[in-house]
Each structure stands twice: as structure tokens, then as C-alpha cells.
C-alpha atoms as a PDB file:
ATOM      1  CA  UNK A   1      11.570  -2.497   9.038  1.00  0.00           C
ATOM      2  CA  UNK A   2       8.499  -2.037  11.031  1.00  0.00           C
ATOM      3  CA  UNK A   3       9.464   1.521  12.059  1.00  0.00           C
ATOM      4  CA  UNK A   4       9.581   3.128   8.588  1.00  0.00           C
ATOM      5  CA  UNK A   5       7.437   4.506   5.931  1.00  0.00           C
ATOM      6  CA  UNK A   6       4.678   5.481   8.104  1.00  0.00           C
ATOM      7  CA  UNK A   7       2.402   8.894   7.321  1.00  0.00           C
ATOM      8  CA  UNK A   8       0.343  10.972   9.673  1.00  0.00           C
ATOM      9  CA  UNK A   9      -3.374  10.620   8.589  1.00  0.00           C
ATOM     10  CA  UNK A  10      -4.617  12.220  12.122  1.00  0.00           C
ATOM     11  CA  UNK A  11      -6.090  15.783  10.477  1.00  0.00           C
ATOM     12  CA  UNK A  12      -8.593  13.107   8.311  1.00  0.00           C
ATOM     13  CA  UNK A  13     -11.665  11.431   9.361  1.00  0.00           C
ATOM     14  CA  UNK A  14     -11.563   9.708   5.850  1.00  0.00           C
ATOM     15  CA  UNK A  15      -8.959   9.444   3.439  1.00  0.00           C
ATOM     16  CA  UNK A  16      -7.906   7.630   1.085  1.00  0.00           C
ATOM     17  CA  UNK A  17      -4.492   6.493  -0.246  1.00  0.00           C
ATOM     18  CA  UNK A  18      -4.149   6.182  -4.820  1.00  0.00           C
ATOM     19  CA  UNK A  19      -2.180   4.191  -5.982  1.00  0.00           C
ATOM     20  CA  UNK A  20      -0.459   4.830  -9.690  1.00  0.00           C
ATOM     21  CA  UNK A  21       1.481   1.941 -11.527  1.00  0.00           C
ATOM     22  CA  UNK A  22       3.321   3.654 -14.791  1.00  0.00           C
ATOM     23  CA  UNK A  23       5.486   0.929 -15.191  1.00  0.00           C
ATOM     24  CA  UNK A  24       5.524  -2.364 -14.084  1.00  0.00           C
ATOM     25  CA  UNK A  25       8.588  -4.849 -15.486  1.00  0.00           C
ATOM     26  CA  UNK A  26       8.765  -7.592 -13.324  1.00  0.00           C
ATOM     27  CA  UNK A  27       7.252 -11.154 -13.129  1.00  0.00           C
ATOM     28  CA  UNK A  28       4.350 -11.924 -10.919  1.00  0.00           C
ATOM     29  CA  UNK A  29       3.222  -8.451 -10.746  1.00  0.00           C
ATOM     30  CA  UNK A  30       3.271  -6.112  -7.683  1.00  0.00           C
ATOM     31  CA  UNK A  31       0.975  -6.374  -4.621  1.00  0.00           C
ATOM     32  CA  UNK A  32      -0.132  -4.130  -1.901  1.00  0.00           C
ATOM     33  CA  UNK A  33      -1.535  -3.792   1.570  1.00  0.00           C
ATOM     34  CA  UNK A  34      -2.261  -0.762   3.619  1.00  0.00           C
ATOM     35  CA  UNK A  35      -1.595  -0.734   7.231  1.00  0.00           C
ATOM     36  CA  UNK A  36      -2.963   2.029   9.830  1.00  0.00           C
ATOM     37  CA  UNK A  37      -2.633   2.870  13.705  1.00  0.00           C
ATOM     38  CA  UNK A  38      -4.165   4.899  16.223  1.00  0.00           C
ATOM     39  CA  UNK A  39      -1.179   5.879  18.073  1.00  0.00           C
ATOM     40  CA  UNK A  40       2.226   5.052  17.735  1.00  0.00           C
ATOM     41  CA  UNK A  41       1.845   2.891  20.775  1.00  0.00           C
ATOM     42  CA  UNK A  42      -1.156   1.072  19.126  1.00  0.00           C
ATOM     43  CA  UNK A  43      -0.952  -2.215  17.448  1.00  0.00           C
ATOM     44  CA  UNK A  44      -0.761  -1.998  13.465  1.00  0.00           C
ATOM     45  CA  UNK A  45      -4.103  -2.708  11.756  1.00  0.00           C
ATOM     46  CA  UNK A  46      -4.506  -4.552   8.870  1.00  0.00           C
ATOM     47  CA  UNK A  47      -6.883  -1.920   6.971  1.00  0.00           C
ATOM     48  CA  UNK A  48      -6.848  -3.526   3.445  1.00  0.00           C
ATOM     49  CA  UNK A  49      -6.814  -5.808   2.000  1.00  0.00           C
ATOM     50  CA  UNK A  50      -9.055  -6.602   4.669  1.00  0.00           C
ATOM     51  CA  UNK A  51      -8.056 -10.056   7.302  1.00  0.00           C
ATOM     52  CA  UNK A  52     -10.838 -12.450   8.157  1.00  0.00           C
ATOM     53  CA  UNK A  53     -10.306 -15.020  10.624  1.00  0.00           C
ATOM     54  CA  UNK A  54      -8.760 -17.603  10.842  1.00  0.00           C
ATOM     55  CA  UNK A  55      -5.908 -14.860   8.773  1.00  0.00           C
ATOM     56  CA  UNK A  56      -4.379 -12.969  11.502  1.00  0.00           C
ATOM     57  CA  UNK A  57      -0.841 -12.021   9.471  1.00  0.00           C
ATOM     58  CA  UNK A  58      -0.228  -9.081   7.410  1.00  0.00           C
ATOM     59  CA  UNK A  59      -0.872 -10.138   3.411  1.00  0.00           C
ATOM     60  CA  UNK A  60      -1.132  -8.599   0.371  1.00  0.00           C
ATOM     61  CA  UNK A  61      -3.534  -8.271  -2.826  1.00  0.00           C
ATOM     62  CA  UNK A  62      -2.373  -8.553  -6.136  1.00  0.00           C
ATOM     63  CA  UNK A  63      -3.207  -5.557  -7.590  1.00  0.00           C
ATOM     64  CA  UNK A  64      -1.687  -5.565 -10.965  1.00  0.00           C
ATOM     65  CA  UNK A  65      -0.255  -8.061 -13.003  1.00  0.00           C
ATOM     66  CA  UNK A  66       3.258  -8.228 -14.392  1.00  0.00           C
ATOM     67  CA  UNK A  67       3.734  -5.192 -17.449  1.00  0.00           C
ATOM     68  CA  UNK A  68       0.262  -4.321 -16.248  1.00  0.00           C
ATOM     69  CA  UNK A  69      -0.301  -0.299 -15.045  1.00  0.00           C
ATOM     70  CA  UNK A  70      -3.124   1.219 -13.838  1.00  0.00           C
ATOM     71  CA  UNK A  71      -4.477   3.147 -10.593  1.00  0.00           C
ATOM     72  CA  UNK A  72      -6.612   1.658  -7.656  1.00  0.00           C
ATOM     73  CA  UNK A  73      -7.647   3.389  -4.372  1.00  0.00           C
ATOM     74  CA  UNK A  74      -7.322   1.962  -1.023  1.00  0.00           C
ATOM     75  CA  UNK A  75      -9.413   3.681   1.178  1.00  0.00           C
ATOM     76  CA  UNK A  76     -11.103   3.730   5.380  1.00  0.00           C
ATOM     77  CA  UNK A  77     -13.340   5.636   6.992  1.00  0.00           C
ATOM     78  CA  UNK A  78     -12.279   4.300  10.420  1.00  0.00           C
ATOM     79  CA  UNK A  79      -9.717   7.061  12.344  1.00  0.00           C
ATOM     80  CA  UNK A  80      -5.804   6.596  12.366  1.00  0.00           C
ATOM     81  CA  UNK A  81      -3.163   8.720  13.469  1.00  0.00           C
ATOM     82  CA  UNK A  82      -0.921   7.126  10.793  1.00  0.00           C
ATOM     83  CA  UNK A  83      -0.733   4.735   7.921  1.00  0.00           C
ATOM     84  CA  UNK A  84       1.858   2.653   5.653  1.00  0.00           C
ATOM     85  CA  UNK A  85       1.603   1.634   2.588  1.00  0.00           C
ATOM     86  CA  UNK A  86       3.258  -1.970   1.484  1.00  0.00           C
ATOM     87  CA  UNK A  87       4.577  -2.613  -1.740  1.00  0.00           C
ATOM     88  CA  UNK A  88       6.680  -5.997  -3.204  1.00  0.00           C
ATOM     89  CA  UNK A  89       7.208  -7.678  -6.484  1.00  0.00           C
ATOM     90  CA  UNK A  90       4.792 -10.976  -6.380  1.00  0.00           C
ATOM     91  CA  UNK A  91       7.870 -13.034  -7.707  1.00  0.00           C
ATOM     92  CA  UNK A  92      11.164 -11.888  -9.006  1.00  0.00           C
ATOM     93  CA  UNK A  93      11.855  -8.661 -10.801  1.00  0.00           C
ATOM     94  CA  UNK A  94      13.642  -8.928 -13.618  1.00  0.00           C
ATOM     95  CA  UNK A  95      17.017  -7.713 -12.117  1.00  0.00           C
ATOM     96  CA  UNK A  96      17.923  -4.543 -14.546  1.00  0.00           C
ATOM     97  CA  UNK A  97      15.903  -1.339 -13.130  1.00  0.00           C
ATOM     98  CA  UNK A  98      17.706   0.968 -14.775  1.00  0.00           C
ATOM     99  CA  UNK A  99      15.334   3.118 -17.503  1.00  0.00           C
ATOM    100  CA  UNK A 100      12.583   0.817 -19.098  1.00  0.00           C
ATOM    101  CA  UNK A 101      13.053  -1.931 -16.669  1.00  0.00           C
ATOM    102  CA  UNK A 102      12.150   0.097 -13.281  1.00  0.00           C
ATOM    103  CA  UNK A 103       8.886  -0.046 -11.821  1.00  0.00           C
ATOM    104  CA  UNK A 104       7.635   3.222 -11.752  1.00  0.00           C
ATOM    105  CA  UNK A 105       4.934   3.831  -8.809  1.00  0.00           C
ATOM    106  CA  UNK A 106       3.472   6.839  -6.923  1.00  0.00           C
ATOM    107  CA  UNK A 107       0.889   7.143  -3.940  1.00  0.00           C
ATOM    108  CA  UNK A 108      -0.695  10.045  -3.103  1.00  0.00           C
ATOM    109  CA  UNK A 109      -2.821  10.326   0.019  1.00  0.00           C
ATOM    110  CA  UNK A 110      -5.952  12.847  -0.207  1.00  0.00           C
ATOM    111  CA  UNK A 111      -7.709  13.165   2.953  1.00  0.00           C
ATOM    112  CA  UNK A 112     -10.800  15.214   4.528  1.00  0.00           C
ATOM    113  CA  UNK A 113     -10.144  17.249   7.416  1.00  0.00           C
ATOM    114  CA  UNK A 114     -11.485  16.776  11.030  1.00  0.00           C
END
């Protein structure tokens, strides 16, 4: 839901948020967004990828294909108090994520202080 998954980024005046795919068994591939806000009061920005007009709902990027792993970087300079990261499977997954089948995926935010 809206209210989860958020994490403070208010000690940075840039950051940025990796992204590591170690396994990805699924078809379509995964795709990702990155969402920030200046106060928990504050409307949720779009921070990447980024919306042009006439685009005014959150959407994703594909990122990385189906079987497909790999790291990327999402990254602002603009100043949040928190961001969210949004992950989902472009199409279907393939239904048995137990062992070799589970999409394995990390994010680690690194961040330079105020």
C-alpha cells in the first residue's frame, strides 16, 4: 500500500539508491521506479524514471530482462526526507520461487551527509 516501504533519506543532500539483480526467473523481466517526498505530508514525487507531461501516473522502467542480472543506480540530487523503491515482475513469474526459481534482489542506499 501507499504507506509502506518508505526510507528516511533526510541526513543526504545526494544519494543514491543500487540496485542488484542475482537472479531473475520470471517472464517479462522486472521493472523499477523510485519515488521520494519532502515530508510525510508532501505529495510523492516521481524521481525516476523521470514523468514528462502529458504522463502524470507513477510508471516503471524495465530495467532488466527476464533471466537477465545485473546492477543499475537510480540516483537525485534534489532533497527528500524519504524515498521508496518499486519493484514488479513485467508479466508473470513463473509461479515456483522456491531455490533457483526466486528472484533474488537487493538495494542498498549510499548517501552523502548534510
Amino acid at each position: 500500500t501507499s504507506a509502506f516501504g518508505w526510507f528516511s533519506v533526510a541526513a543526504f543532500n545526494k544519494f543514491s539508491v543500487q540496485v542488484d539483480v542475482t537472479q531473475n526467473v520470471n517472464t517479462g523481466g522486472l521493472q523499477f521506479h523510485l519515488q521520494c517526498r519532502e515530508s510525510s505530508e508532501a505529495p510523492v514525487v516521481q524521481v525516476y524514471p523521470v514523468l514528462t507531461f502529458p504522463t502524470v501516473t507513477p510508471s516503471y522502467t524495465s530495467a532488466l530482462a527476464s533471466t537477465t542480472t545485473g546492477s543499475f543506480i537510480l540516483s537525485t540530487q534534489d532533497t527528500f526526507t524519504s524515498c521508496r523503491v518499486g519493484m514488479m515482475i513485467a508479466t508473470t513469474d513463473d509461479g515456483s520461487d522456491t531455490g533457483t526459481a526466486a528472484e533474488q534482489v537487493s538495494i542498498t542506499l549510499t548517501g552523502r551527509a548534510n
